[in-house]
N, C-alpha and C. Protein backbone atom coordinates (compact mmCIF):
# COMPACT_ATOMS: atom_id res chain seq x y z
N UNK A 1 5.35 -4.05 -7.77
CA UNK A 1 4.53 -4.84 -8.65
C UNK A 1 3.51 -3.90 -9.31
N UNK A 2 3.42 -4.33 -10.59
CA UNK A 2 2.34 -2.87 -11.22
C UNK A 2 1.03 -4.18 -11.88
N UNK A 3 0.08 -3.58 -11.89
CA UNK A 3 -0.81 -4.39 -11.96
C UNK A 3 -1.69 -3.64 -13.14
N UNK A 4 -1.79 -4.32 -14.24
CA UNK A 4 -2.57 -3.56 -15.13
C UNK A 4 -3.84 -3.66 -15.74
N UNK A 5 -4.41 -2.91 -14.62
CA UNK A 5 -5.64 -2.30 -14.57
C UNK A 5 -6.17 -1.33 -15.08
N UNK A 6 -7.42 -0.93 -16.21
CA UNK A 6 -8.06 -0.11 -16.43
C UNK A 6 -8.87 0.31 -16.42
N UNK A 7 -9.35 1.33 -16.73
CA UNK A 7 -10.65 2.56 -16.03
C UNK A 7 -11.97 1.41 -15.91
N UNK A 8 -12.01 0.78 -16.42
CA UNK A 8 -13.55 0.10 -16.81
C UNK A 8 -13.40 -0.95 -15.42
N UNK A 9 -12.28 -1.54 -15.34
CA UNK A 9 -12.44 -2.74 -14.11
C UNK A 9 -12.02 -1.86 -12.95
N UNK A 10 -11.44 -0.64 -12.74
CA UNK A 10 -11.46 0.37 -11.51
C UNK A 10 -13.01 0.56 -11.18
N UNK A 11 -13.76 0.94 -11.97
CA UNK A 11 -14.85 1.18 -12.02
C UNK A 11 -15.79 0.03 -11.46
N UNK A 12 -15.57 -1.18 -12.03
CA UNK A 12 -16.08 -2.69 -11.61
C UNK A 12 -15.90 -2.83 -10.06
N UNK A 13 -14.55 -2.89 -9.81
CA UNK A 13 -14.11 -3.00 -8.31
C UNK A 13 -14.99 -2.29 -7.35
N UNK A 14 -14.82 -0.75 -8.20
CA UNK A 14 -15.40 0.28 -7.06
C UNK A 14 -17.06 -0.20 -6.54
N UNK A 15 -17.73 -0.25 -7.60
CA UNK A 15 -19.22 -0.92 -7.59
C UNK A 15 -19.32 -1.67 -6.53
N UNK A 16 -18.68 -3.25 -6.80
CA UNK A 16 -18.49 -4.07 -6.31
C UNK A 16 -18.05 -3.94 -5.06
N UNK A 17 -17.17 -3.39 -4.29
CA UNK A 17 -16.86 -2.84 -3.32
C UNK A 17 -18.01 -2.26 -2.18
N UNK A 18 -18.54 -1.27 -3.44
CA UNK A 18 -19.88 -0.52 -2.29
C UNK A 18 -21.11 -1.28 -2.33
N UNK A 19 -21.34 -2.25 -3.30
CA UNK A 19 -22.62 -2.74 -3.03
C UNK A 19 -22.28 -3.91 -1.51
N UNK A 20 -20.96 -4.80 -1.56
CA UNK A 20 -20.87 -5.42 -0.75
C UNK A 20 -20.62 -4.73 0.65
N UNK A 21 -19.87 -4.01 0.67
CA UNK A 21 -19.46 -3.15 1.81
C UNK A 21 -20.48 -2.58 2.41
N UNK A 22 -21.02 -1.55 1.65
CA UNK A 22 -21.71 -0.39 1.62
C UNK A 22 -21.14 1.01 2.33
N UNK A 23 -21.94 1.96 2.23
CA UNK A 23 -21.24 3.28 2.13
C UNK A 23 -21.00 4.19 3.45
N UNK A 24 -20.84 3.14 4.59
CA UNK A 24 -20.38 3.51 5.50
C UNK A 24 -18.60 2.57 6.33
N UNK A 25 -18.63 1.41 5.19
CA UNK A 25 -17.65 0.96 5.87
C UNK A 25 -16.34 1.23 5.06
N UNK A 26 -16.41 1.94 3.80
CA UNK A 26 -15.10 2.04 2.53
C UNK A 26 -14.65 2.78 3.40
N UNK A 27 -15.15 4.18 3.93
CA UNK A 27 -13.79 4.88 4.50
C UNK A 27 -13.05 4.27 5.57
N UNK A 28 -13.46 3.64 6.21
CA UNK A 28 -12.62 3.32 7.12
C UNK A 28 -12.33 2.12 6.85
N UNK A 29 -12.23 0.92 6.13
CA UNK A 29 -11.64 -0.13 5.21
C UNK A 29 -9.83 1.13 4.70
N UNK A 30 -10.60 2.42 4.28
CA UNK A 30 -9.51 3.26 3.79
C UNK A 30 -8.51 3.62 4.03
N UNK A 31 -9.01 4.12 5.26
CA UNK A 31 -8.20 4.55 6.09
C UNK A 31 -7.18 3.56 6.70
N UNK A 32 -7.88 2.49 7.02
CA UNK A 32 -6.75 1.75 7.55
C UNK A 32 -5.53 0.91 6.75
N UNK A 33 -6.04 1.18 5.35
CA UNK A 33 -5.59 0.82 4.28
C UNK A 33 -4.03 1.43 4.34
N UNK A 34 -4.50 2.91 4.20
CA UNK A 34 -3.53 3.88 4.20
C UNK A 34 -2.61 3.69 5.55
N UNK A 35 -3.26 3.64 6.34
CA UNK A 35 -2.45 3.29 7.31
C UNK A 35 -1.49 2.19 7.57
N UNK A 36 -1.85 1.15 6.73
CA UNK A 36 -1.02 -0.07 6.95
C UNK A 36 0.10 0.32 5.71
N UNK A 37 -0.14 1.15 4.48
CA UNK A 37 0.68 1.66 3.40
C UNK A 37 1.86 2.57 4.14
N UNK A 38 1.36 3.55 4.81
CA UNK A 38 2.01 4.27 5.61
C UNK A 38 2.94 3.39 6.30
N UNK A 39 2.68 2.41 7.36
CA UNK A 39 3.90 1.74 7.83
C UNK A 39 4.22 0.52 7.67
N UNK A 40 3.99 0.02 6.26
CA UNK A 40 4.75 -0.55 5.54
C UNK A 40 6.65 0.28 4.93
N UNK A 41 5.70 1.31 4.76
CA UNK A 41 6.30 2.10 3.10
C UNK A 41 7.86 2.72 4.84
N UNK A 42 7.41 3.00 6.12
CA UNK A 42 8.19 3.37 6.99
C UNK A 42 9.53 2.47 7.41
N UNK A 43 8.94 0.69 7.73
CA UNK A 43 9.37 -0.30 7.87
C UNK A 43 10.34 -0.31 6.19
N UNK A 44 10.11 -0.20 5.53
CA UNK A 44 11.20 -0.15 4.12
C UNK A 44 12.05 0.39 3.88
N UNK A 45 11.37 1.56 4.75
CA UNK A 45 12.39 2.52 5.10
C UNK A 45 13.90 2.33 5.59
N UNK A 46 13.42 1.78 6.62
CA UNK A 46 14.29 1.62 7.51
C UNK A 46 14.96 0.02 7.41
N UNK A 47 14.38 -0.91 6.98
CA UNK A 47 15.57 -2.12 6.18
C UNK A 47 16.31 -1.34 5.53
N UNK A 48 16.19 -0.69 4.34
CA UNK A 48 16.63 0.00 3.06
C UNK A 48 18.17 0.88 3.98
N UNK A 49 17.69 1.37 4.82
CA UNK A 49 19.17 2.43 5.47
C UNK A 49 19.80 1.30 6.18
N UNK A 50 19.30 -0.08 6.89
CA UNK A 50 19.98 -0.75 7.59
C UNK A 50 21.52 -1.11 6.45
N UNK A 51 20.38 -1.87 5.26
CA UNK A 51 21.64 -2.10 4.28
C UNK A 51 22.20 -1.24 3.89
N UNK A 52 21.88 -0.13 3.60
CA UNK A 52 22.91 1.23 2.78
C UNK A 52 24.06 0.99 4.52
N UNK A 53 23.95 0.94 5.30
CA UNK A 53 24.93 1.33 6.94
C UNK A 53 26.06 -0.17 6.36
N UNK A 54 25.24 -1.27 5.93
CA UNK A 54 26.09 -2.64 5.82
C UNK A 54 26.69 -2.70 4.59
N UNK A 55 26.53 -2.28 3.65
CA UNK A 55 26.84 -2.59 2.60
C UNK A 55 28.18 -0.95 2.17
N UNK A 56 27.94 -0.25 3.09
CA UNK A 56 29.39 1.45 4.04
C UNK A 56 29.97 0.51 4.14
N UNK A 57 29.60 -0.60 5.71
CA UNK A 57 30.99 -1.02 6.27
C UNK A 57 31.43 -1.94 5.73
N UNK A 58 31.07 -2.76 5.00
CA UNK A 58 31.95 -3.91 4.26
C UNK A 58 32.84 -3.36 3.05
N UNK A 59 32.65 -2.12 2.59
CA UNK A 59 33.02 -1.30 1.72
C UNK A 59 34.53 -0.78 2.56
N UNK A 60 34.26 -0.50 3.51
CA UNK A 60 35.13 0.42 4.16
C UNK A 60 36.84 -0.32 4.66
């Protein structure tokens, strides 16, 4: 999904972000961010080869 966003409301968010947050909780909001991206993007992974293995043997 692409979401189209530009510099001016990146900018809005970011603001918005640190005034509510503040500037000790974004990194680690971040981090775990990344982290849940990370094993998402792993888990896709691995559906993605289940079907490439199913979609061999029905072929075969």
């Amino acid at each position: 999904m692409v979401f189209n966003i530009g510099i001016s409301e990146i900018i809005i968010i970011s603001i918005a972000a640190y005034l509510i947050l503040g500037p000790k909780k974004i990194p680690e909001i971040g981090k775990k961010a990344g982290e849940a991206v990370k094993k998402i993007s792993k888990e896709t992974e691995g559906i993605n080869k289940e079907i490439q293995e199913i979609k061999e043997a029905v072929t075969k």
